[in-house]
Protein backbone atom coordinates (compact mmCIF):
# COMPACT_ATOMS: atom_id res chain seq x y z
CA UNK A 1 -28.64 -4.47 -35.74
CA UNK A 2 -25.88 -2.33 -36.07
CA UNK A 3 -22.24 -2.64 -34.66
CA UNK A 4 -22.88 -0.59 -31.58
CA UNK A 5 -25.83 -1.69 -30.48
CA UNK A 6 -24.99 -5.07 -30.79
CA UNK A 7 -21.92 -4.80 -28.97
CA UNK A 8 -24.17 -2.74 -26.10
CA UNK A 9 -26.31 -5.80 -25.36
CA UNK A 10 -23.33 -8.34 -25.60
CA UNK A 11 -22.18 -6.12 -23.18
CA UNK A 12 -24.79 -6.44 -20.67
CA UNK A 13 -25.41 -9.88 -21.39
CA UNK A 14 -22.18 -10.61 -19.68
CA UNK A 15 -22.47 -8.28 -17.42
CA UNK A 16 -25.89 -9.95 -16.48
CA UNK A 17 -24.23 -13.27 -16.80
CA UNK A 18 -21.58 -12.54 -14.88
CA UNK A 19 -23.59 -11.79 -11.98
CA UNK A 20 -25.64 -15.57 -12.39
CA UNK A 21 -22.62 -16.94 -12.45
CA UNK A 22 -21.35 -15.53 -8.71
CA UNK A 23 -24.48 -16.13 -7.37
CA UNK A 24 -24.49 -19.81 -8.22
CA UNK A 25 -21.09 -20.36 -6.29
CA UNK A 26 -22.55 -20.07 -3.38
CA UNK A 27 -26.07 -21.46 -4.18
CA UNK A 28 -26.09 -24.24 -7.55
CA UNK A 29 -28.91 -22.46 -9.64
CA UNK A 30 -30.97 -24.04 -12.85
CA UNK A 31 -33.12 -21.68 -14.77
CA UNK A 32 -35.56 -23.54 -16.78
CA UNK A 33 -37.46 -21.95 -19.73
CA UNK A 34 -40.48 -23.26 -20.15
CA UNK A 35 -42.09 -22.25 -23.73
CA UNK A 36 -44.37 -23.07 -26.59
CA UNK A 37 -46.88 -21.78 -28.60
CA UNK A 38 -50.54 -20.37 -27.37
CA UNK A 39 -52.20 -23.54 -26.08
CA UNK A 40 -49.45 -25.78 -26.05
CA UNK A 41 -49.71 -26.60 -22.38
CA UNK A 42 -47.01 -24.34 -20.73
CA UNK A 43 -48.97 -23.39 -17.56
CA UNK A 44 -50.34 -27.29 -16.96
CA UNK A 45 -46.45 -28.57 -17.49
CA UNK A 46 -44.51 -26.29 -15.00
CA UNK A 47 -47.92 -26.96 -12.53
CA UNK A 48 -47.84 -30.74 -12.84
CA UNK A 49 -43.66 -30.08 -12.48
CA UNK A 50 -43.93 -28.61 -9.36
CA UNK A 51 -46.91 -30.81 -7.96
CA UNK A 52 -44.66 -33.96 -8.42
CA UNK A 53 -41.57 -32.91 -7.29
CA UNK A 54 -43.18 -30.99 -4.11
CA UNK A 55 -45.88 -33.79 -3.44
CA UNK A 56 -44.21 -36.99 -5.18
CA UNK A 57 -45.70 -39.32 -7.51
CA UNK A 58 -45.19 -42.42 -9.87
CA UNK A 59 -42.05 -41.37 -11.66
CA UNK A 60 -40.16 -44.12 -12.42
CA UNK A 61 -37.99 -42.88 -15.11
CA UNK A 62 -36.72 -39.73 -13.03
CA UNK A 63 -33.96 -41.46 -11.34
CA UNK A 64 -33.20 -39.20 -7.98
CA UNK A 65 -37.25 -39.47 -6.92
CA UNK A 66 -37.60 -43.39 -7.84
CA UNK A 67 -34.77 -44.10 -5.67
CA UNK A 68 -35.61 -41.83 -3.03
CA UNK A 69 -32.62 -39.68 -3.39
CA UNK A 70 -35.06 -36.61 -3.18
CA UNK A 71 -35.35 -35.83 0.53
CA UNK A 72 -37.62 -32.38 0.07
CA UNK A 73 -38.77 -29.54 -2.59
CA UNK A 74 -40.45 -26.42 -1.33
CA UNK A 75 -41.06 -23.35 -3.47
CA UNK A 76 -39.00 -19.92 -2.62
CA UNK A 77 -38.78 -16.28 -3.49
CA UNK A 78 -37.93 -15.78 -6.92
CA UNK A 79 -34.72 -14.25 -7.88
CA UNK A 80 -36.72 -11.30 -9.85
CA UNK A 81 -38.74 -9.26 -8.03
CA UNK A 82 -39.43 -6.95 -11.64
CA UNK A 83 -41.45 -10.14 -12.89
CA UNK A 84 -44.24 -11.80 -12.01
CA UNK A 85 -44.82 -14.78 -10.02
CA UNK A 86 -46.14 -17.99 -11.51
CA UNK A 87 -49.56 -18.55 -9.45
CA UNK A 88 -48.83 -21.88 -8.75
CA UNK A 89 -51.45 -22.33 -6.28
CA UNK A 90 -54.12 -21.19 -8.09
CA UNK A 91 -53.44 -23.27 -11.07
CA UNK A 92 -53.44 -26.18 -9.23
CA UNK A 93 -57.11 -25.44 -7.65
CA UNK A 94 -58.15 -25.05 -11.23
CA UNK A 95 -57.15 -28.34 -12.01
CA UNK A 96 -58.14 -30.48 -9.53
CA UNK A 97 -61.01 -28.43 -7.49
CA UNK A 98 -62.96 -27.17 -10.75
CA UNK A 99 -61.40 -29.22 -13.15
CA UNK A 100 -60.63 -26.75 -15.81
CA UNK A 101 -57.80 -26.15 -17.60
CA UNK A 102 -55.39 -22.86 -16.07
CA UNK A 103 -55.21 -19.68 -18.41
CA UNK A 104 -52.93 -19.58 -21.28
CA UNK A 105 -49.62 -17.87 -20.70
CA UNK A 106 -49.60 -14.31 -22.07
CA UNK A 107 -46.75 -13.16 -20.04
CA UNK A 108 -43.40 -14.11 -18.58
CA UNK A 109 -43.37 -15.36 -15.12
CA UNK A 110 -41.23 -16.91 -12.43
CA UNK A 111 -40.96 -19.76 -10.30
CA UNK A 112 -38.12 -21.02 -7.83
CA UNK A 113 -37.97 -24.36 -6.58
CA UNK A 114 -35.58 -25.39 -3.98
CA UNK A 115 -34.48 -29.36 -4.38
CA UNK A 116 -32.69 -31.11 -1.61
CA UNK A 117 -30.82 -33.80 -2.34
CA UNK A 118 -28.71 -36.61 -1.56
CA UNK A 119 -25.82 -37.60 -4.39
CA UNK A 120 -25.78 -40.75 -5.98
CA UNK A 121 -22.58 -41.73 -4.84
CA UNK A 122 -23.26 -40.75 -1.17
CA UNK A 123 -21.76 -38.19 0.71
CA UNK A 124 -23.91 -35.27 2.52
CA UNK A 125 -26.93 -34.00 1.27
CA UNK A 126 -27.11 -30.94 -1.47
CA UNK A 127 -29.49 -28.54 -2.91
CA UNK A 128 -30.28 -27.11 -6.24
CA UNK A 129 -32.32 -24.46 -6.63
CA UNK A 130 -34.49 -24.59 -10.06
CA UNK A 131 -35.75 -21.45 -11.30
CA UNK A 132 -38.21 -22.07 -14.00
CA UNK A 133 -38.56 -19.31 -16.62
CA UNK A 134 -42.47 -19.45 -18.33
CA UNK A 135 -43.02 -17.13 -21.45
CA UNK A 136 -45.19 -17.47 -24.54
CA UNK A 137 -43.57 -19.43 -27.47
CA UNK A 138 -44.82 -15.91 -29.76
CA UNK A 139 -42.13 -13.66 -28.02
CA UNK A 140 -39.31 -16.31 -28.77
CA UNK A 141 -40.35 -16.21 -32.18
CA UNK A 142 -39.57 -12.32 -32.32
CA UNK A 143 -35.88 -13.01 -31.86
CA UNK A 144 -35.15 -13.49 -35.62
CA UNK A 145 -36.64 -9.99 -35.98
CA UNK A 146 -33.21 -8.80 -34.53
CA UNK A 147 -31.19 -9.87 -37.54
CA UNK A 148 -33.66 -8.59 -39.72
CA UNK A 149 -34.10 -4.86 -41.43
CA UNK A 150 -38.15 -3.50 -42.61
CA UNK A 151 -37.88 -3.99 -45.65
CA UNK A 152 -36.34 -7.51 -44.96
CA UNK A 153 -39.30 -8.43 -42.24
CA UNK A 154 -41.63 -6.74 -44.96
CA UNK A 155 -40.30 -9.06 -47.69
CA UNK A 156 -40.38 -12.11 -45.71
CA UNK A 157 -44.15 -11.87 -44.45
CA UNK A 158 -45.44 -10.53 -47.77
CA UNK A 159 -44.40 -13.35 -49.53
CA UNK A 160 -45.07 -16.38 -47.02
CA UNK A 161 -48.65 -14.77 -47.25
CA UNK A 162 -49.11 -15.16 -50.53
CA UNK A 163 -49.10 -19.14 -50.09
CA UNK A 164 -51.21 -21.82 -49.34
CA UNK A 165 -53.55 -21.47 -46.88
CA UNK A 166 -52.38 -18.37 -45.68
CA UNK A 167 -53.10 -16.67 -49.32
CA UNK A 168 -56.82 -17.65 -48.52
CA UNK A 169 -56.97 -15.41 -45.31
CA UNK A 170 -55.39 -12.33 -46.46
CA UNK A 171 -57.80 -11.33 -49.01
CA UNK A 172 -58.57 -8.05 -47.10
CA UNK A 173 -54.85 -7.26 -46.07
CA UNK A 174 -54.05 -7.93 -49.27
CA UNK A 175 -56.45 -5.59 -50.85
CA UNK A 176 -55.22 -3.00 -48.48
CA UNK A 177 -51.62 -3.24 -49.25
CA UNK A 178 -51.70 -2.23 -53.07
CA UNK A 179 -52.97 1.06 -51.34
CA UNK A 180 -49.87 1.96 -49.78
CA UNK A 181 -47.53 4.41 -51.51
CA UNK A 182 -44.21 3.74 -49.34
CA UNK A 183 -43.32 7.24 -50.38
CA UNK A 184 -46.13 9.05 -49.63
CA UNK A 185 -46.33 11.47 -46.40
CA UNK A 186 -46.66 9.57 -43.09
CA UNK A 187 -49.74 9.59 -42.28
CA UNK A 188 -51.17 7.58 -38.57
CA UNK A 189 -54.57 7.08 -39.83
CA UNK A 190 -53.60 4.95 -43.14
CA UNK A 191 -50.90 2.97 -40.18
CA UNK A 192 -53.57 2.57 -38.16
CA UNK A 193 -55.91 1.03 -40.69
CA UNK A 194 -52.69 -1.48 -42.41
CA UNK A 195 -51.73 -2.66 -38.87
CA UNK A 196 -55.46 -3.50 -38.26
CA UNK A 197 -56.07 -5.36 -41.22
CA UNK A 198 -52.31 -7.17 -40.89
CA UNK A 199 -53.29 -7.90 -37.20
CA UNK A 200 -56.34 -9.45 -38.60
CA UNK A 201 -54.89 -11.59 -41.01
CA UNK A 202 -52.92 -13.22 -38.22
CA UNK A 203 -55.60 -14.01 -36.06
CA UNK A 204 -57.24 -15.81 -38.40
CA UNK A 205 -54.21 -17.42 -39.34
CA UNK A 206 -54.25 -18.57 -35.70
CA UNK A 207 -57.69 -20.10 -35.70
CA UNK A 208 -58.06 -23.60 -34.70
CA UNK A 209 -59.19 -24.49 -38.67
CA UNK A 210 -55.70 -22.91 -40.05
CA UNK A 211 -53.14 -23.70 -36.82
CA UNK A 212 -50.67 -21.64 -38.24
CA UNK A 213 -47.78 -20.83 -35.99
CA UNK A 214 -45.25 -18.94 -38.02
CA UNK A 215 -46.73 -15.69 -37.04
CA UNK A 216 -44.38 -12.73 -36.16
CA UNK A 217 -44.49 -10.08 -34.63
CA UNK A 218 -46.14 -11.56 -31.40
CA UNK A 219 -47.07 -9.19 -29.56
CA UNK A 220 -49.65 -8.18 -31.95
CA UNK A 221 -51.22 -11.56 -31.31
CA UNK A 222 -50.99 -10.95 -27.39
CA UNK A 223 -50.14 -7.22 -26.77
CA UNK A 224 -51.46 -6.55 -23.18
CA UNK A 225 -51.26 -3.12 -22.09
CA UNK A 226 -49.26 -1.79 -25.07
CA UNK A 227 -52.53 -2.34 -27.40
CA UNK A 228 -52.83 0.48 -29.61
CA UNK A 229 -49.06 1.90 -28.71
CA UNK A 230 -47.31 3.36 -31.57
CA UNK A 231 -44.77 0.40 -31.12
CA UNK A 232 -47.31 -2.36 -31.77
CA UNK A 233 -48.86 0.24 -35.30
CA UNK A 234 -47.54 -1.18 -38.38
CA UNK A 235 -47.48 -3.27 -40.98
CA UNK A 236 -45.43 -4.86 -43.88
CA UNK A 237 -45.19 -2.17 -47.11
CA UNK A 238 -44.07 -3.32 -50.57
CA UNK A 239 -40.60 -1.79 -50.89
CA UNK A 240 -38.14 -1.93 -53.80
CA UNK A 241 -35.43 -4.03 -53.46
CA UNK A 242 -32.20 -1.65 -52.74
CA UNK A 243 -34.18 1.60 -53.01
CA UNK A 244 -33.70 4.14 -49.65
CA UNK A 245 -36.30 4.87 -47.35
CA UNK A 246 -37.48 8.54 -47.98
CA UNK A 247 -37.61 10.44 -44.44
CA UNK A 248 -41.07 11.59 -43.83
CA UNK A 249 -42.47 8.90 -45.42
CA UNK A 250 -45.16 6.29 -45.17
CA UNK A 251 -42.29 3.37 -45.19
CA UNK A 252 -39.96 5.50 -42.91
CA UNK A 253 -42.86 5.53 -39.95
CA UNK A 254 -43.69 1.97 -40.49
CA UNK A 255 -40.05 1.35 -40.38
CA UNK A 256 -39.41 3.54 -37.19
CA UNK A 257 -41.99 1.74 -35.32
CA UNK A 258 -40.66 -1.95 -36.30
CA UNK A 259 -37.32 -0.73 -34.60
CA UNK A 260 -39.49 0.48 -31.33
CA UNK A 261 -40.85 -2.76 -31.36
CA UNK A 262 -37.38 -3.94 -31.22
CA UNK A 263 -36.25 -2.11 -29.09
CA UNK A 264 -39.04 -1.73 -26.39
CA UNK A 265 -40.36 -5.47 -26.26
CA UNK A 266 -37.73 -7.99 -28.02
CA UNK A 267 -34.16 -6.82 -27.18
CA UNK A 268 -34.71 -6.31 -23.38
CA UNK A 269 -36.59 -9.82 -23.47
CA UNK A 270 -33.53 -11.65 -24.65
CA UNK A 271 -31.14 -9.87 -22.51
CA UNK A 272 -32.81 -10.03 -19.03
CA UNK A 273 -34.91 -13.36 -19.52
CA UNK A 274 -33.72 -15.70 -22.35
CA UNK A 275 -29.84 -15.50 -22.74
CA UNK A 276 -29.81 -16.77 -19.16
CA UNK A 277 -31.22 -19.57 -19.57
CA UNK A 278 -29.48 -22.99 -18.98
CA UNK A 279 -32.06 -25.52 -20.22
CA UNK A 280 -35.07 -25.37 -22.10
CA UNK A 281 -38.27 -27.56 -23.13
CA UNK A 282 -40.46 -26.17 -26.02
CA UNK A 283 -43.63 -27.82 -25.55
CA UNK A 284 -45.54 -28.62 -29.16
CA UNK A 285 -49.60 -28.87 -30.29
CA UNK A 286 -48.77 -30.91 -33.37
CA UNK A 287 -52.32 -32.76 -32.97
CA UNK A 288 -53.80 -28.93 -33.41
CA UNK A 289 -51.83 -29.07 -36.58
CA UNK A 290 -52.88 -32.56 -37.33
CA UNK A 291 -56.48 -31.53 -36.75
CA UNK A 292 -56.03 -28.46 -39.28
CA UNK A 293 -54.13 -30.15 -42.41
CA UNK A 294 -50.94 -30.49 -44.10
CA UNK A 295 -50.35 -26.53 -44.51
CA UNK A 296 -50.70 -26.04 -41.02
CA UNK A 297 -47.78 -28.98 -40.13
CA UNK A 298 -45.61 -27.68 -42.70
CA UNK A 299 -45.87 -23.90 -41.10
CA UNK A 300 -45.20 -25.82 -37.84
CA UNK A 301 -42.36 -27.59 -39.13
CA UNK A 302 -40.86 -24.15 -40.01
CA UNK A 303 -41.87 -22.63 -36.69
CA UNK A 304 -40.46 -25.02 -35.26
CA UNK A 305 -36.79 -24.65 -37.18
CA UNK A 306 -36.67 -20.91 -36.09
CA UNK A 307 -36.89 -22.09 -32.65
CA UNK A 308 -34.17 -24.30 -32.39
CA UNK A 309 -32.24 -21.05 -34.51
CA UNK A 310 -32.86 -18.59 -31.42
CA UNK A 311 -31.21 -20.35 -29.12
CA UNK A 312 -27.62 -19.84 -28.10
CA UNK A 313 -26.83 -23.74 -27.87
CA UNK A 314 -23.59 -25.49 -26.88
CA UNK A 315 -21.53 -27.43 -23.93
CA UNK A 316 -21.61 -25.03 -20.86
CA UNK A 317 -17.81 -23.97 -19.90
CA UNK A 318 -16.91 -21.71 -17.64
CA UNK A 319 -15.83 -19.34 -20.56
CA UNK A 320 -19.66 -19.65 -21.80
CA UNK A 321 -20.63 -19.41 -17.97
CA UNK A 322 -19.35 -16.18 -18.10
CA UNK A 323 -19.55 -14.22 -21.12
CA UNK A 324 -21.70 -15.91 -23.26
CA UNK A 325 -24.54 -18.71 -21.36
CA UNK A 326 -25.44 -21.03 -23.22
CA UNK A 327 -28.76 -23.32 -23.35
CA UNK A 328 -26.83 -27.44 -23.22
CA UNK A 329 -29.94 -28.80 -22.93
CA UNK A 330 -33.31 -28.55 -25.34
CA UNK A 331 -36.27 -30.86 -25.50
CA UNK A 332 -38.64 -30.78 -27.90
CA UNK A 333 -42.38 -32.51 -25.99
CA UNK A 334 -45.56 -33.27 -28.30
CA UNK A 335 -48.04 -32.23 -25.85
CA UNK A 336 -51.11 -34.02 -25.21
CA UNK A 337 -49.82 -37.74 -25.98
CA UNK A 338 -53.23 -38.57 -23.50
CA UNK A 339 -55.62 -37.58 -26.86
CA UNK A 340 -54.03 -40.59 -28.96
CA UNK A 341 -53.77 -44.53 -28.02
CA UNK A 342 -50.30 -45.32 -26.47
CA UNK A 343 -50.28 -47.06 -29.56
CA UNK A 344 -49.32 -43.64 -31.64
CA UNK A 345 -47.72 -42.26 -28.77
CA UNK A 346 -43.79 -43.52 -30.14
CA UNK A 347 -45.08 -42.41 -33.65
CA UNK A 348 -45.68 -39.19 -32.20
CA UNK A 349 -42.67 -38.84 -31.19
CA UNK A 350 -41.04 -39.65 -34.25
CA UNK A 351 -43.25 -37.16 -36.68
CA UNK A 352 -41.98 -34.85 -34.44
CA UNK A 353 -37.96 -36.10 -34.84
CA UNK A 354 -38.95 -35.93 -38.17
CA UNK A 355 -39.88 -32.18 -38.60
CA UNK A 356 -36.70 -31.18 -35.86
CA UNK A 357 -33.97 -33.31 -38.04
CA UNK A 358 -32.29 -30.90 -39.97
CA UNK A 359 -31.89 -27.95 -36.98
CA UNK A 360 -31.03 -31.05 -34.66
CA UNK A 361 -28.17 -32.02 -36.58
CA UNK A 362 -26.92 -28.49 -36.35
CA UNK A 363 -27.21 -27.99 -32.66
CA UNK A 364 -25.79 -31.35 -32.42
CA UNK A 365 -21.80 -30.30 -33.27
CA UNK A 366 -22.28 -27.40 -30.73
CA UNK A 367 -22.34 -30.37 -28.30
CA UNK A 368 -26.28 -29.67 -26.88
CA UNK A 369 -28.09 -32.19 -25.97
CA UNK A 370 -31.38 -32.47 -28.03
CA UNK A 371 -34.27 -34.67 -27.32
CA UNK A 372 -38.16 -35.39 -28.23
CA UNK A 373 -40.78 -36.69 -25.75
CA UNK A 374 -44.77 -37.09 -26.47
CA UNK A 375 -45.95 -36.07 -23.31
CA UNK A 376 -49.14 -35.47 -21.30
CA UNK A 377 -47.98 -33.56 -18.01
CA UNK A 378 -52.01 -34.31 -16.75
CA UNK A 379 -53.36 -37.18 -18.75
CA UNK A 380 -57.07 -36.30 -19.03
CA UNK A 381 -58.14 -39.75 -20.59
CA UNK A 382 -57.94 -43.48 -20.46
CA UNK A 383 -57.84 -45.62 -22.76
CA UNK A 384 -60.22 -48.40 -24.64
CA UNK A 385 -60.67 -51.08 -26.99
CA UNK A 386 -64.03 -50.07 -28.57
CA UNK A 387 -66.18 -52.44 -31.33
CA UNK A 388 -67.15 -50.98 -34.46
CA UNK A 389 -68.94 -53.62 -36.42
CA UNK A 390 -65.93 -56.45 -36.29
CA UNK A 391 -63.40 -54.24 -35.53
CA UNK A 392 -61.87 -53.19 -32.22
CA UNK A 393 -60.50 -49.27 -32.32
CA UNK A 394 -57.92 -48.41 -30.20
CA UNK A 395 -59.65 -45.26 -28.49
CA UNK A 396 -59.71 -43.10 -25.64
CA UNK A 397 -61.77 -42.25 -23.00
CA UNK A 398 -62.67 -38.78 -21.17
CA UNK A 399 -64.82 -35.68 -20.59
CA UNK A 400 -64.86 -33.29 -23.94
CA UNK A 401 -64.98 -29.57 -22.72
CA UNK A 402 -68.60 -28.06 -22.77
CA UNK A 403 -69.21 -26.80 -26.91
CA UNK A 404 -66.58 -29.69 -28.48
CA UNK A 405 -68.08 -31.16 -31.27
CA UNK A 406 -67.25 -34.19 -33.67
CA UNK A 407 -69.92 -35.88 -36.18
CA UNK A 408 -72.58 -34.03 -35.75
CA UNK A 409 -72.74 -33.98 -31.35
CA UNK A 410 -71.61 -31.49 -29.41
CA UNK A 411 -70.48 -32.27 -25.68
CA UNK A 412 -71.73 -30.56 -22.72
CA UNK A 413 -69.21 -30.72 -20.68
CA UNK A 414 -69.85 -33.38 -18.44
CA UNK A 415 -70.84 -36.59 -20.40
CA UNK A 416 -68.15 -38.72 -21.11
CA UNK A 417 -67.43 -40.53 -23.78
CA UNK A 418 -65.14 -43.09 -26.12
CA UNK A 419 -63.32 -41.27 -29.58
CA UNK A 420 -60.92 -43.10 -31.64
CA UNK A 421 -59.16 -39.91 -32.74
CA UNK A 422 -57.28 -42.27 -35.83
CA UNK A 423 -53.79 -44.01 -35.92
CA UNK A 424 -51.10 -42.06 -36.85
CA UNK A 425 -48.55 -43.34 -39.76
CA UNK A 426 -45.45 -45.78 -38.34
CA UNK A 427 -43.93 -43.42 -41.18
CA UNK A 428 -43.60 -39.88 -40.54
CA UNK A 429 -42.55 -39.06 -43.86
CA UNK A 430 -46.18 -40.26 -45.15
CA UNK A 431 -47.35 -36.83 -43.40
CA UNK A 432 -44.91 -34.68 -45.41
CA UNK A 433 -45.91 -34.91 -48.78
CA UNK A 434 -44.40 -31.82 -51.17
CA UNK A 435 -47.48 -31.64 -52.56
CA UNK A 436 -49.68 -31.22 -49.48
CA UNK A 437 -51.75 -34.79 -49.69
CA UNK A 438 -50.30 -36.86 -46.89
CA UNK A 439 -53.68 -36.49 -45.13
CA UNK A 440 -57.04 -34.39 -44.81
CA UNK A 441 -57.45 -31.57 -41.71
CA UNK A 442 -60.31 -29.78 -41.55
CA UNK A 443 -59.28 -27.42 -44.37
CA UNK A 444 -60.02 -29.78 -46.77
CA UNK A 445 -63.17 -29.58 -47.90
CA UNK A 446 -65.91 -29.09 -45.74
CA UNK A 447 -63.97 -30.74 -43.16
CA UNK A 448 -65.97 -33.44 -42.45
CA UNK A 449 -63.75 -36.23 -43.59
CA UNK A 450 -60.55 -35.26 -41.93
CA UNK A 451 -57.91 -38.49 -41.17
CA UNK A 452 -57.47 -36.81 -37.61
CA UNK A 453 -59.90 -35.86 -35.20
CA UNK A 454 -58.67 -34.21 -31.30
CA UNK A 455 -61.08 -33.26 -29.29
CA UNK A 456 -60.19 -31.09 -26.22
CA UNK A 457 -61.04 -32.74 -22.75
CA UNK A 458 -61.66 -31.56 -19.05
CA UNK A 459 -58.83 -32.46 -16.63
CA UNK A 460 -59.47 -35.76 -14.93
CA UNK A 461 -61.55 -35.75 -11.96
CA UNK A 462 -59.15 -36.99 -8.89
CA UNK A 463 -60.35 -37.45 -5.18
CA UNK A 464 -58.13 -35.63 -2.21
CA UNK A 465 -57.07 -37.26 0.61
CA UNK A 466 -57.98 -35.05 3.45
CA UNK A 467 -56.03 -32.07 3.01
CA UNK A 468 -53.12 -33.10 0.71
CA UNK A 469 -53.92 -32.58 -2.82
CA UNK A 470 -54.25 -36.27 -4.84
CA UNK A 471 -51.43 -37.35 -7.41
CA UNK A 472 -51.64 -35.79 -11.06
CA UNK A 473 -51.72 -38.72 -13.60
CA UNK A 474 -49.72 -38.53 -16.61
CA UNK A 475 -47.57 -39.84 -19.77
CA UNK A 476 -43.81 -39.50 -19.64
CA UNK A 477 -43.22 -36.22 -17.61
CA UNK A 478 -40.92 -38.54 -15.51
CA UNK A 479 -38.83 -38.74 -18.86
CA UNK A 480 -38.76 -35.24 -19.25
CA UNK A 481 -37.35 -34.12 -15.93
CA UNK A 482 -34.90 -37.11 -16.04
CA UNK A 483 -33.37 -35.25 -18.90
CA UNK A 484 -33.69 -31.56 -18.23
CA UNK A 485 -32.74 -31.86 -14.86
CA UNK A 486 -31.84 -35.57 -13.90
CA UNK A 487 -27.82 -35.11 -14.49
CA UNK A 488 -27.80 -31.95 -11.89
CA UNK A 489 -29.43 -34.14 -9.38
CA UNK A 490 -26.86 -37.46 -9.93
């Protein structure tokens, strides 16, 4: 990014912010982002969110609810009317009327909440309004390609392909790439056919077998209607290090459309959604990693250290208020604590300290506050002690979604049935083994004899009362709103 540009978006950054910032005189404001890779749970979080705070619940660990300091929540017009709103409603019929699972998020929406209040010292009641912020985990993991030149970008993703797992899978990309002449004319046909086969490559990548996550640029993986626009045509090109782009070339349209991409998707996404955000939770499938092997949770563990890079952290002040926001407030949730015994559940947490420690300590001296939490924001099992000879396995209980299979039997959807999905190490560091033989996913081998097994279950089936709809159960979401929004509310 050049020095003009760069000093264009700071410029309406601050401009942007400085508008946020007037508003929330006169009305206190949170914006929430809400984020994590495909699958992670984004949509079922901010919809069991809402449901508690609007309906109540057993939240014992979110202070200003368990002492019945909240007097009301209702929703509210969002602030943007440019972006969609999050269908709320409709997500929460899914979930308890059909019992199936809402649609991934493949765009950025909106939600405002209103809170009411009363403070914990006393005094008359107040309001804070929570705007929650829900975009895919893949656009946030675009924001690196700001810093970044083609050839740079081209460098980077050429070479992480050429290892491990990843190596396997890009056989035909591959192939394709010692074609290209970055000197020869431009020419849309041979674009066309690199970006397909690089598109390719990544959604294999992406399969459930591989889990990677490190997969850039993201719209490619989710493009909606820009599919087939000349800003979502290209691909990585070998390049020379130091030698100039030739105008007119192969390389010089590849590299023309990279910046379009840049400039028509990424930069106006961090200026108008994500450098106004205030807090953020980046929710985390590290049992689809688990499930996939030790390639896939080091790619996650590097995913997961460009995250925490992206965002603008730090104390808020009313210097960063208005020129430069900044996010004081990240956690980190393992989704889907309900597919292990609670026994694993605090080892969860820890594998994923483990893999965060290094960017944590950074953010750490900008004076964020950083945090991990293995969550289930609808716990769609229960748990059991189950006898296997003379043993008793710590397993779990529920419905496996119609087509899941483990051993041999597929599920149908509506039998249920007892899985001890396997204990996870009281030392993460047993996972992380250099040489990539902490444990067997399903890449290894035929797959068969993996150390982990996850199987994906229905959401649980919950009776109304009359009209109101009936509580969402689940595993520590009280401890994640205590701590992304429990100080506002004090």
């Amino acid at each position: 990014m050049n020095w003009l540009t760069q000093l264009t978006e700071e410029t309406r950054i601050t401009a942007r912010a400085l508008g946020d910032y007037t508003a929330g005189l006169f009305n206190p404001t949170l914006r929430l982002g809400v984020t994590g890779l495909s699958r992670s749970g984004k949509t079922v979080f901010i919809t069991a969110l809402v449901h508690a705070l609007t309906q109540g619940g057993r939240l014992p660990v979110f202070e200003a609810l368990a002492k019945g300091r909240i007097t009301g929540a209702r929703l509210a017009p969002q602030p943007d009317d440019n972006v969609p709103r999050f269908d709320y409603e409709n997500h929460l019929k899914a979930l308890v009327d059909a019992r199936v699972w809402p649609d991934s998020t493949r765009r950025i929406s909106e939600l405002r909440l209103v809170i009411d209040y009363q403070p914990a010292g006393g005094g008359a009641d107040r309001t804070l309004t929570l705007d929650i912020v829900d975009y895919p985990g893949e656009w946030l993991l675009d924001l690196p390609l700001l810093t970044k030149t083609y050839a740079e970008w081209s460098a980077d993703t050429i070479t992480r392909s050429r290892q491990g797992t990843r190596a396997g899978l890009a056989g035909e990309w591959h192939a394709n790439l010692k074609t290209l002449n970055p000197d020869a004319p431009a020419d849309e046909a041979v674009v066309q056919d690199a970006a397909r086969l690089f598109t390719s490559y990544l959604r294999a990548c992406r399969e459930d077998k591989f889990a990677m996550s490190l997969l850039p640029p993201g719209r490619f993986l989710m493009p909606g209607d820009l599919e087939g626009s000349p800003a979502l045509t290209f691909a990585p090109i070998e390049l020379s290090p130091g030698v100039e782009i030739a105008d007119g070339s192969l390389a010089a349209m590849m590299e023309r459309r990279f910046e379009a991409y840049k400039d028509v998707l990424v930069r106006p996404f961090f200026r108008e959604h994500f450098a106004r955000l205030d807090r953020q939770i980046v929710l985390v499938d590290a049992l689809a990693a688990f499930n996939a092997g030790p390639d896939a949770l080091q790619d996650l563990q590097a995913t997961l250290t460009e995250i925490l890079d992206c965002f603008r952290v730090g104390r808020q002040t009313l210097w960063s208020s208005l020129f430069r926001p900044r996010v004081d407030r990240i956690l980190f949730a393992a989704t889907k604590a309900d597919h292990l015994h609670h026994t694993s559940h605090d080892r969860l947490e820890r594998i994923l300290s483990r893999m965060i420690a290094t960017a944590i300590d950074r953010a750490k001296f900008t004076g964020a506050a950083i945090d991990v939490v293995a969550l289930a924001a609808v716990r769609a099992t229960r748990e059991a002690m189950v006898a296997v000879g003379r043993d008793r396995l710590p397993s779990i209980m529920g419905t496996p979604l119609n087509g899941e299979t483990i051993a041999g039997q597929t599920f149908d959807g509506q039998s249920e049935t007892a899985v001890f999905p396997g204990d996870l190490p009281e030392d993460p560091s047993k996972l992380f083994d250099p040489a990539g033989t902490g444990f067997r996913g399903l890449t290894s081998g035929a797959g068969t004899d993996s150390d982990y097994r996850f199987l994906r279950f229905r959401p649980p089936l919950r009776e109304r009362e009359g009209d109101k709809p009936p509580s969402l159960p689940h595993i520590r979401l009280d401890r994640a709103l205590q701590f992304l929004i429990g100080d506002k509310l004090a």
